[in-house]
Protein backbone atom coordinates (compact mmCIF):
# COMPACT_ATOMS: atom_id res chain seq x y z
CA UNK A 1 185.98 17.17 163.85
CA UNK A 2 182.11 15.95 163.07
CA UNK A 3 180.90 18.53 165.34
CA UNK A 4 182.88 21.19 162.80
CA UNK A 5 181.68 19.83 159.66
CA UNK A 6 178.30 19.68 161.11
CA UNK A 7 178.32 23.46 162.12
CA UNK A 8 179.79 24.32 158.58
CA UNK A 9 177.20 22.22 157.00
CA UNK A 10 174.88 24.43 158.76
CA UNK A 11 175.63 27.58 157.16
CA UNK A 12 178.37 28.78 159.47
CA UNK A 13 181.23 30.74 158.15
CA UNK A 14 183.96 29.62 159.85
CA UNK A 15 184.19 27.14 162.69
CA UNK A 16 187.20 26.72 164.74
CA UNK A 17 187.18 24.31 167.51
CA UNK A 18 189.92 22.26 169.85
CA UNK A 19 189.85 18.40 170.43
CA UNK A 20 191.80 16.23 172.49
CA UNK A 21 192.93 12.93 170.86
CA UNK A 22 194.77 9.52 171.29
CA UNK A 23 198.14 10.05 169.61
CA UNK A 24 199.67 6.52 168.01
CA UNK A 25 201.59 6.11 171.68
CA UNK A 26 198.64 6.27 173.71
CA UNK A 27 199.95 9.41 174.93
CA UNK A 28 197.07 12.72 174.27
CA UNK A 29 197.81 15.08 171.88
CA UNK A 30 195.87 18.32 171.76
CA UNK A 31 193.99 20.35 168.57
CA UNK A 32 193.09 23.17 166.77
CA UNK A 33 190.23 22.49 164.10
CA UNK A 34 188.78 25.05 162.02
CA UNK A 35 186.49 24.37 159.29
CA UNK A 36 185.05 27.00 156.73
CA UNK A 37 182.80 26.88 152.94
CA UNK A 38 184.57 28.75 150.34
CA UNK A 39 182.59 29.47 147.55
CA UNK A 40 184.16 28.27 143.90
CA UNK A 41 183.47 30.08 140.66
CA UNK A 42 181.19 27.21 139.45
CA UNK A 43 179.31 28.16 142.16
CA UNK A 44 179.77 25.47 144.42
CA UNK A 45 181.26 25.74 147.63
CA UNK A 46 184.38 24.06 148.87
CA UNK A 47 185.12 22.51 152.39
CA UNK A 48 188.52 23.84 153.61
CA UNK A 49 189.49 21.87 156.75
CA UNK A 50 192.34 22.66 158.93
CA UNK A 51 193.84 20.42 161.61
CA UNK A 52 196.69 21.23 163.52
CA UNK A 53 199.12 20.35 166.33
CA UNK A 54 198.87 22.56 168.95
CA UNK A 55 200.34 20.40 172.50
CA UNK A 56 203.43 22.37 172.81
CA UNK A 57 201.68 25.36 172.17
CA UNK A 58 198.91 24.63 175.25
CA UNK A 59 202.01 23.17 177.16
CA UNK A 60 203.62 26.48 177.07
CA UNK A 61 200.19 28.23 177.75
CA UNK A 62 200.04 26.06 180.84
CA UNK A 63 203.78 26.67 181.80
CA UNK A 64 203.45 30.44 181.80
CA UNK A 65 199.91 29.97 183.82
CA UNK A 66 201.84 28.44 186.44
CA UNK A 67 204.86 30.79 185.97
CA UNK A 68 202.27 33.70 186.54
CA UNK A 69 200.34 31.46 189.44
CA UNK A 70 203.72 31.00 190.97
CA UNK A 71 205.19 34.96 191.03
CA UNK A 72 201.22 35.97 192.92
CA UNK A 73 202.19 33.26 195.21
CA UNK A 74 205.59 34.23 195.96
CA UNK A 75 204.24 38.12 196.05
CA UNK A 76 201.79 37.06 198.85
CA UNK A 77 204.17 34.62 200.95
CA UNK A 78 207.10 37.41 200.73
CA UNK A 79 204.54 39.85 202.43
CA UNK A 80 203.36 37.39 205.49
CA UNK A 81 206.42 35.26 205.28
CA UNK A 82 208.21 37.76 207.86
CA UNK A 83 205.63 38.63 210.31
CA UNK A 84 204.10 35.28 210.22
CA UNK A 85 207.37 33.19 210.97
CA UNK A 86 207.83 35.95 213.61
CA UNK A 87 204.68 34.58 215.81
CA UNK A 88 205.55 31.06 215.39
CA UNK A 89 209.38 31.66 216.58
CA UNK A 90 207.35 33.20 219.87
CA UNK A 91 204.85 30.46 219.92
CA UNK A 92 206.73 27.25 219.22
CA UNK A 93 210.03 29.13 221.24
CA UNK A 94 208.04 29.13 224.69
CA UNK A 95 205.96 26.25 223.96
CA UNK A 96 209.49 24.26 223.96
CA UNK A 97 210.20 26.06 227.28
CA UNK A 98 207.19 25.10 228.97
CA UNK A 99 207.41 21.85 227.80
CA UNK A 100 210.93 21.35 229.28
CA UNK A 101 209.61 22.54 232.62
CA UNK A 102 206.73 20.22 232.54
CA UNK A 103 207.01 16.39 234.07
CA UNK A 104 206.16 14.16 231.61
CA UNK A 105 202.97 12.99 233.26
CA UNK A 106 202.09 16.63 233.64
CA UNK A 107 198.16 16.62 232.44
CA UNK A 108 198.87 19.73 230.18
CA UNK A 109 201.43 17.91 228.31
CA UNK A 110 199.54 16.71 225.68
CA UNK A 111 197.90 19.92 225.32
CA UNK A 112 201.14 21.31 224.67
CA UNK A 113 202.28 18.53 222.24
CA UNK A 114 199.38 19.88 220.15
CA UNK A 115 200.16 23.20 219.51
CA UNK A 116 203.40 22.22 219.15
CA UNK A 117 202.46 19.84 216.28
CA UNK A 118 199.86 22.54 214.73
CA UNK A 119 202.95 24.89 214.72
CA UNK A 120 205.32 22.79 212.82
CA UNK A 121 202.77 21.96 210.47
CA UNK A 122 202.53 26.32 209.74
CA UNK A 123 205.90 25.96 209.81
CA UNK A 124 206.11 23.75 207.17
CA UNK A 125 202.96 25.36 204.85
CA UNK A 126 205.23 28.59 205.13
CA UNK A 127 208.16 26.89 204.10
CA UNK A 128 206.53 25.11 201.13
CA UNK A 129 205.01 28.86 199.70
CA UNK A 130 208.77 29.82 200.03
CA UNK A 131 210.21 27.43 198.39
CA UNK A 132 208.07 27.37 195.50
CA UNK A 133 208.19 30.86 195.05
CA UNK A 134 211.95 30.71 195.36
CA UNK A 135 211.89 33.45 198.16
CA UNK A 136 213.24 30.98 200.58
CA UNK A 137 216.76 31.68 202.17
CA UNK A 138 219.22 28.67 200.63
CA UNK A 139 223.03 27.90 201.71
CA UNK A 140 224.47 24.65 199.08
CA UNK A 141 227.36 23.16 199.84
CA UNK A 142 228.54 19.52 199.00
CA UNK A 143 226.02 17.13 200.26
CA UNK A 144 225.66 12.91 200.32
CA UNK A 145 222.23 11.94 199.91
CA UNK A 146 222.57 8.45 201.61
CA UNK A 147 224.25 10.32 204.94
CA UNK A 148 221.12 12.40 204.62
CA UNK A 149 218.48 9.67 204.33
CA UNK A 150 220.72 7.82 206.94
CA UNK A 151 220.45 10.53 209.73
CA UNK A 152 216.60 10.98 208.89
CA UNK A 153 215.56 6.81 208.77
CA UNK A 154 214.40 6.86 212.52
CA UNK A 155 212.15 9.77 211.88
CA UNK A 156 210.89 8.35 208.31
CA UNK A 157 210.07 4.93 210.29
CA UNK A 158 208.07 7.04 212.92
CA UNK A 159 206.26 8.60 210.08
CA UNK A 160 205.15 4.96 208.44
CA UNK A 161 205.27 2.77 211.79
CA UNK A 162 201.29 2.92 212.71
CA UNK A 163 200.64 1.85 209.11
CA UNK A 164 201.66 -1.45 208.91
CA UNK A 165 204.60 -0.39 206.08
CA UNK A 166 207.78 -1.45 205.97
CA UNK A 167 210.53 1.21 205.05
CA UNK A 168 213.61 -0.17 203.10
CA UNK A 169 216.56 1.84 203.38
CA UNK A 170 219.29 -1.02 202.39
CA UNK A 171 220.32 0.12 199.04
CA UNK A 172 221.12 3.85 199.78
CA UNK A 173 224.70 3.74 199.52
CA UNK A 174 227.58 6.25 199.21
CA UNK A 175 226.61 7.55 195.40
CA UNK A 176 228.37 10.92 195.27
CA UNK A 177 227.54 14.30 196.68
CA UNK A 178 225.80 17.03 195.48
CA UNK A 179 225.01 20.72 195.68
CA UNK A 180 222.25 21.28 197.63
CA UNK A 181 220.65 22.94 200.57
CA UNK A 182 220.48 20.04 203.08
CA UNK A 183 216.95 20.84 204.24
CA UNK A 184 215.92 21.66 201.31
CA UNK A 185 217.39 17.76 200.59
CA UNK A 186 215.64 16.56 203.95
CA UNK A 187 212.21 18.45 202.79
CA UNK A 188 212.19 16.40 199.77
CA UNK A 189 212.35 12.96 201.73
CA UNK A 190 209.79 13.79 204.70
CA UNK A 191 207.36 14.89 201.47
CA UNK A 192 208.29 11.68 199.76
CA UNK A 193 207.95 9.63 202.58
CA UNK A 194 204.59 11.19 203.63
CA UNK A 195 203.26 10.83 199.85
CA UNK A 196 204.43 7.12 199.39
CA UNK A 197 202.48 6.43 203.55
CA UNK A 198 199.53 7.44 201.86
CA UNK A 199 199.61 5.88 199.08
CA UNK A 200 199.53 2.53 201.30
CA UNK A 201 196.32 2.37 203.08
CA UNK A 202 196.48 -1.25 203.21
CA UNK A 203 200.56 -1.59 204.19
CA UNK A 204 203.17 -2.35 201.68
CA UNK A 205 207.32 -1.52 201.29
CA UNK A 206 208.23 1.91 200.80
CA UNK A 207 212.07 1.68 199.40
CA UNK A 208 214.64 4.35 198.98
CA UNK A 209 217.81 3.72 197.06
CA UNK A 210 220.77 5.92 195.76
CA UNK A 211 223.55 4.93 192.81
CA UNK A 212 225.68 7.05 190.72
CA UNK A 213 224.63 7.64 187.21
CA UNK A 214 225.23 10.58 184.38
CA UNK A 215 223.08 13.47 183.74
CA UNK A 216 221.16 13.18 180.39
CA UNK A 217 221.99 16.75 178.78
CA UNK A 218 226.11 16.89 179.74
CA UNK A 219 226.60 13.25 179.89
CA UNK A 220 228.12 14.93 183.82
CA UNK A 221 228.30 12.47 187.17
CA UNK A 222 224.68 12.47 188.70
CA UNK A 223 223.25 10.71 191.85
CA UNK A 224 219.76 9.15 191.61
CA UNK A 225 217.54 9.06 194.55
CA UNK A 226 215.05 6.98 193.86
CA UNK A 227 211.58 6.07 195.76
CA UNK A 228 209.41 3.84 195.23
CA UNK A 229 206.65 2.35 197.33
CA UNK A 230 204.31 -0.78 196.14
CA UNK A 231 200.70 1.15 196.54
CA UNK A 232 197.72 2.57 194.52
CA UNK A 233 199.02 3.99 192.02
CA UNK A 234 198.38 7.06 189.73
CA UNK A 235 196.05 6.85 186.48
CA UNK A 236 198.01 8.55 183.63
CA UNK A 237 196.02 11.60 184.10
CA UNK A 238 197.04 12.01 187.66
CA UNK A 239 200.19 11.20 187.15
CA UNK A 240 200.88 13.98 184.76
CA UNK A 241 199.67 16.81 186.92
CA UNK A 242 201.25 15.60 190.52
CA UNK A 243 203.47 18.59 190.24
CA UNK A 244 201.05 20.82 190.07
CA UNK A 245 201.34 23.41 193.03
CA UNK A 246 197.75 22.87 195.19
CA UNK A 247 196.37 19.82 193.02
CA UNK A 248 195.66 17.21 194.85
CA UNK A 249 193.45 13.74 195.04
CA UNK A 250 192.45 13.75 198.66
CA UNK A 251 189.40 14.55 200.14
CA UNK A 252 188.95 18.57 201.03
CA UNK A 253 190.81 19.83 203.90
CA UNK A 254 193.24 16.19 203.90
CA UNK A 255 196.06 18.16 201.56
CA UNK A 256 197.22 21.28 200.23
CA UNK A 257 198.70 20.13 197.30
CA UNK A 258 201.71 21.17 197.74
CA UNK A 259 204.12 18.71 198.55
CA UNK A 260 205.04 17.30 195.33
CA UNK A 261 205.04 20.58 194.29
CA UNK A 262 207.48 21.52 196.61
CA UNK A 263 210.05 18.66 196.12
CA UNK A 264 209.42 19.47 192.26
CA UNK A 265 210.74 23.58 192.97
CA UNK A 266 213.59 22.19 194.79
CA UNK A 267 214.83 20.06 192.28
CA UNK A 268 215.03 22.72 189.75
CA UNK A 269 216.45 24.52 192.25
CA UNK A 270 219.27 22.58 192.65
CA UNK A 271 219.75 21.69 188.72
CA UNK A 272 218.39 18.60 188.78
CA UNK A 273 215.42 16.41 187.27
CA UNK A 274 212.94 14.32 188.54
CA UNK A 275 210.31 12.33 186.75
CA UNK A 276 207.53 9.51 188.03
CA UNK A 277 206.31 6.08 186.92
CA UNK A 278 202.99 5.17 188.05
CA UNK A 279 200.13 2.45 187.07
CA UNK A 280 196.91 2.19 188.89
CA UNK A 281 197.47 -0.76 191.14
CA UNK A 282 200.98 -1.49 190.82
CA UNK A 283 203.07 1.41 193.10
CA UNK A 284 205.13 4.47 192.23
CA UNK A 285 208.41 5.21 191.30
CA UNK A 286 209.77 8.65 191.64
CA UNK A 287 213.35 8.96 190.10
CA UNK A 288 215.77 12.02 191.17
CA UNK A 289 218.60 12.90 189.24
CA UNK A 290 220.86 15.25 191.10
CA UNK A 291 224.37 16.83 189.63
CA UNK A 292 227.33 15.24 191.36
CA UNK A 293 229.68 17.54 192.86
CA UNK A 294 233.77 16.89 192.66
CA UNK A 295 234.03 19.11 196.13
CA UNK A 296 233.89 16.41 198.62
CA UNK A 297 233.24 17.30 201.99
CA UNK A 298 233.69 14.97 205.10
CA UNK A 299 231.03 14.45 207.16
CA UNK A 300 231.85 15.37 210.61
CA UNK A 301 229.57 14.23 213.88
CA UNK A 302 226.71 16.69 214.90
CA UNK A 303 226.75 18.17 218.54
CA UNK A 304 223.12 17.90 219.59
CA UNK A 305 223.53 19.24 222.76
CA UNK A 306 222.97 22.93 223.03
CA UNK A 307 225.73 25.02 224.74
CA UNK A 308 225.41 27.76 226.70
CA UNK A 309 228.58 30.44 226.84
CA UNK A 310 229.51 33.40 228.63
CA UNK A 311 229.86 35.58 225.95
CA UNK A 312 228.23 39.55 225.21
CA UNK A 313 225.72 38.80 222.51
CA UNK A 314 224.09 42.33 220.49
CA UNK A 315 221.05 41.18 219.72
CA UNK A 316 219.23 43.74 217.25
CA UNK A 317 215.66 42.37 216.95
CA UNK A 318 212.35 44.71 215.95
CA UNK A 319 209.90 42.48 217.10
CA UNK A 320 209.34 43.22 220.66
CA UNK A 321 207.91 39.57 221.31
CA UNK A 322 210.50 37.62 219.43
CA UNK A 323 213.43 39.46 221.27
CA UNK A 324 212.29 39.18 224.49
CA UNK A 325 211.54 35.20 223.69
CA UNK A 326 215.68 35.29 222.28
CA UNK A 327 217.35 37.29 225.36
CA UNK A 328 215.24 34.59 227.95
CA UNK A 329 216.79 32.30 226.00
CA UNK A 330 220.63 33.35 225.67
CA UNK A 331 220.25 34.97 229.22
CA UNK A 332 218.73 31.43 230.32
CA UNK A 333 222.10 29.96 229.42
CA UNK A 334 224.86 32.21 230.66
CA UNK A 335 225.21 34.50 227.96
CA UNK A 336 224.91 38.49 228.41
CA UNK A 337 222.64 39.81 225.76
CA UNK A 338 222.67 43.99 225.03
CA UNK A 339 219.38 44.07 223.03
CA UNK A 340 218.27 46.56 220.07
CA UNK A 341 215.17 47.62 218.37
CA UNK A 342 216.72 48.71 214.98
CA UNK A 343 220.48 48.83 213.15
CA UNK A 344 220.93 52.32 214.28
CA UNK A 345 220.17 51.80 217.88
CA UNK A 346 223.01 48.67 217.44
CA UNK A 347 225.28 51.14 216.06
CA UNK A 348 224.80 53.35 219.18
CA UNK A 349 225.15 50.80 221.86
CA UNK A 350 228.35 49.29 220.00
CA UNK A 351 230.40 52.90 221.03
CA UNK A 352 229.40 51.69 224.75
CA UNK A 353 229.81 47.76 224.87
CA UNK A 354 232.12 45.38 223.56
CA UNK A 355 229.98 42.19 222.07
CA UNK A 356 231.33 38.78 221.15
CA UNK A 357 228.70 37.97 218.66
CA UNK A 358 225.61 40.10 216.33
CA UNK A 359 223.02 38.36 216.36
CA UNK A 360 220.62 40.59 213.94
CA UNK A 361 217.46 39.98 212.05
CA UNK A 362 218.06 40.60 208.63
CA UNK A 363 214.32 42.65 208.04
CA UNK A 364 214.62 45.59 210.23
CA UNK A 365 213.00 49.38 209.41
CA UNK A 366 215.46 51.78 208.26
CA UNK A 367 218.96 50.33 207.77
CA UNK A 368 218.69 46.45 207.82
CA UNK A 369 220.37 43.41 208.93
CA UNK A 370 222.79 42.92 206.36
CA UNK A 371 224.16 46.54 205.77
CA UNK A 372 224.19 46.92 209.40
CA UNK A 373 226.37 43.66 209.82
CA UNK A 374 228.23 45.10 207.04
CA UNK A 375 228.97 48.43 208.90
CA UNK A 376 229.82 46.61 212.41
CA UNK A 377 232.30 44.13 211.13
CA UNK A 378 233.68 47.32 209.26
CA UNK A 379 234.21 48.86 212.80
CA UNK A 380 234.61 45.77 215.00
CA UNK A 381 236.65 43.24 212.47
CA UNK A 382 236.60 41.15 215.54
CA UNK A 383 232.61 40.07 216.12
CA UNK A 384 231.15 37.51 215.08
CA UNK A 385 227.97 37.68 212.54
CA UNK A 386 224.98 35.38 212.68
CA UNK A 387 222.02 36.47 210.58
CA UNK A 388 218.50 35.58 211.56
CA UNK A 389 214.94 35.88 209.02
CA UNK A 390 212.17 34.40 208.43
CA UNK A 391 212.06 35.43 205.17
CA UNK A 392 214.56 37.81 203.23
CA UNK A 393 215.06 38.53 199.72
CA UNK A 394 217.83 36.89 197.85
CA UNK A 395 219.47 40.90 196.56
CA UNK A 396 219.48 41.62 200.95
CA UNK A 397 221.25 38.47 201.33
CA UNK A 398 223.87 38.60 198.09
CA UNK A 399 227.17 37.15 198.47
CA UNK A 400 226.70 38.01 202.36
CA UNK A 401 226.42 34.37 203.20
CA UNK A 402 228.97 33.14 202.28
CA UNK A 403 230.85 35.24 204.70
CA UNK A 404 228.45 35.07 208.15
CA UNK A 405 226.15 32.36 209.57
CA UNK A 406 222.64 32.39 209.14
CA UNK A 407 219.42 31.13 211.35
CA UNK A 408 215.99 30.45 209.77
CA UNK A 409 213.01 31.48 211.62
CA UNK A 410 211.20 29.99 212.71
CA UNK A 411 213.95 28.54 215.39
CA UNK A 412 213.59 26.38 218.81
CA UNK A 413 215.87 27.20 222.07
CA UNK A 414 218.48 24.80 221.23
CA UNK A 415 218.98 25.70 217.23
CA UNK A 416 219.41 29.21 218.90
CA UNK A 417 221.70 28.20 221.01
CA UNK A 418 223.75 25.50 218.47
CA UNK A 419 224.04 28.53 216.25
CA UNK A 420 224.85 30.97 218.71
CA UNK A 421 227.77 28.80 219.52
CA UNK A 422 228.92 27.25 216.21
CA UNK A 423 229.30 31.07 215.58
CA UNK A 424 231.30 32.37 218.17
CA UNK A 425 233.74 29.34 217.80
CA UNK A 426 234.50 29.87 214.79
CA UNK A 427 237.36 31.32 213.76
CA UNK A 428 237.03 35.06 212.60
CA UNK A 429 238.58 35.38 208.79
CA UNK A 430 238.19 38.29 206.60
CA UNK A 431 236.56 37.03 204.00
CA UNK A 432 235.22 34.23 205.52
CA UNK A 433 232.25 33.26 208.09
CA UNK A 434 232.47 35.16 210.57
């Protein structure tokens, strides 16, 4: 505001200016100044000042910034999304397979460990671009947080053991279920996990809880997941930008700024809020608050073990490398697979064979995955669909999975073979999965 009047003092016109202030809350409010000499009849001039109130206004600026940011990103991770999750199902696929056939004091294990550890962690950058783009391939159905966090606490303790931090689990109780994606659901802890471990340098108490409560616009059943961990801290400033996709605190090349980001995207996704408490020196709290969901569903005990079967599998793959990686595989374990390079080439061999199961990407040239499941179910009402992309727009994929199974790429041997299996035992329904 002094700089202003001291530029209209000057002889300038008109000034206009922004300035960043305390508001009465302590909270920073942004504005517009614009200062200007209008001359009077008497000759003298007059000061006209205006101040206003322009926060929302750079909040929305900001918002549709991001918006924009966000639809480039989503552009570029659609385009490599495919072809990139393509050469990690090859590379982490027979890195698993030579791992298996390796003693565990085998000197090239560790080797091996390595690239398998700098393939998950591609695995998961792709998987964060997807999901904050929205371009990533979801399937909700009723979920219980606490189950989740339950079947994941080994691997969260693994994650915060060599740092001297103890992980609380206690209060995550039965709270309600939601509608979610339940990776998405386990993507948000790991990142949670991983942000509160490194907010503890020094040790401390990470501690997740779960309790029912209402959801603030419809007054609706909600679940809360709640973390908090008893570390640094965030200064306001911080605070207010941690879900920012790519900003980030660390040093360069220790974070890619995405992982807040990322559990951020998937809350919106999934019609929820989530909002964060921090002081410098006293922890952080970050609050979830998830719809509930009236359509219970009973969990029922995983099968780890992957079957093999004796079944004819048509496997319609374009990607020379990551069907010949697939057939090993299902060959490997008893099944017979008649392999295809594209939907029409399916089509052709289906007039000659008599398959159990499709197992089909869903990006193929020419006719692809989904009209070509489509147009063998239509001829064979007796097979068996399971759907495999790495990445696959949602208008390829609508309404289509709620009737077949689908496998993310990148997948290991024994996902393959899990979902190969779940699929063919499962009851064929028009209308349903099939």
């Amino acid at each position: 505001l002094q700089g202003a009047l001291q530029r209209t003092a000057a002889g300038e016109v008109l000034v206009a200016s922004d300035a960043a202030v305390a508001g009465p809350d302590g909270t920073t409010v942004d504005l517009s100044v614009s200062a200007a000499l209008v001359p009077s009849d008497t000759g003298t001039a007059h000061l006209l000042l205006v101040v206003a109130d322009v926060t929302e206004q750079r909040r929305t600026q900001l918002q549709l910034h991001q918006s924009q940011r966000l639809e480039s990103l989503g552009l570029m991770a659609g385009a490599v999304a495919h072809d990139y999750n393509n050469l990690l199902t090859v590379v982490l696929g027979y890195t698993d397979l030579v791992l298996r056939r390796l003693g565990p004091e085998h000197p090239s294990r560790p080797d091996l460990l390595a690239v398998a550890q700098a393939g998950d962690q591609a695995r998961l950058l792709t998987d964060h671009l997807l999901t904050l783009s929205q371009h990533r391939v979801v399937q909700f159905e009723p979920v219980d947080p606490s189950e989740v966090i339950g079947s994941l606490e080994q691997m969260l303790r693994r994650l915060v053991s060599s740092n001297d931090i103890v992980l609380d689990c206690t209060a995550s109780r039965f709270a309600g279920q939601v509608m979610a994606d339940r990776g998405q659901l386990e993507q948000i802890l790991l990142n949670l996990v991983v942000n509160a471990r490194d907010a503890l340098p020094d040790g401390g108490t990470i501690t997740i809880a779960t309790f029912p409560a209402a959801m603030p616009a419809t007054g609706g059943p909600a679940v809360v997941i709640e973390f908090a961990d008893t570390g640094v801290g965030m200064p306001e400033a911080v605070a207010a930008r941690c879900f920012e996709p790519f900003f980030t605190t660390r040093p360069r090349g220790e974070g890619t700024g995405l992982g807040l980001a990322t559990v951020n995207a998937v809350v919106t996704q999934t019609g929820g809020e989530i909002t964060v408490r921090s002081r410098p020196g006293l922890g952080t709290t970050f609050r979830i608050l998830l719809p509930a969901t009236e359509s219970l569903r009973v969990s029922e005990p995983v099968e780890h073990h992957a079957q093999g079967g004796t079944e004819t599998v048509l496997l319609t793959e374009d990607d020379p490398a990551v069907r010949a990686f697939t057939s090993a595989v299902l060959e490997a374990n008893g099944y017979t697979v008649v392999p295809a390079a594209s939907g029409q080439d399916a089509i052709d061999l289906l007039e000659r064979t008599a398959p159990d199961l499709l197992l089909t990407d869903v990006v193929l040239p020419g006719m692809n995955g989904v009209e070509l499941s489509r147009r063998v179910t239509d001829l064979r009402p007796e097979i068996h669909v399971l759907l495999m992309s790495g990445f696959a727009e949602d208008a390829s994929l609508n309404g289509r999975l709620d009737e077949v199974s689908f496998l993310p790429k990148p997948f290991s041997p024994d996902a393959l073979l899990r979902a190969v299996r779940a699929t063919i035992d499962e009851p064929v329904v028009q209308g349903s999965k099939r």
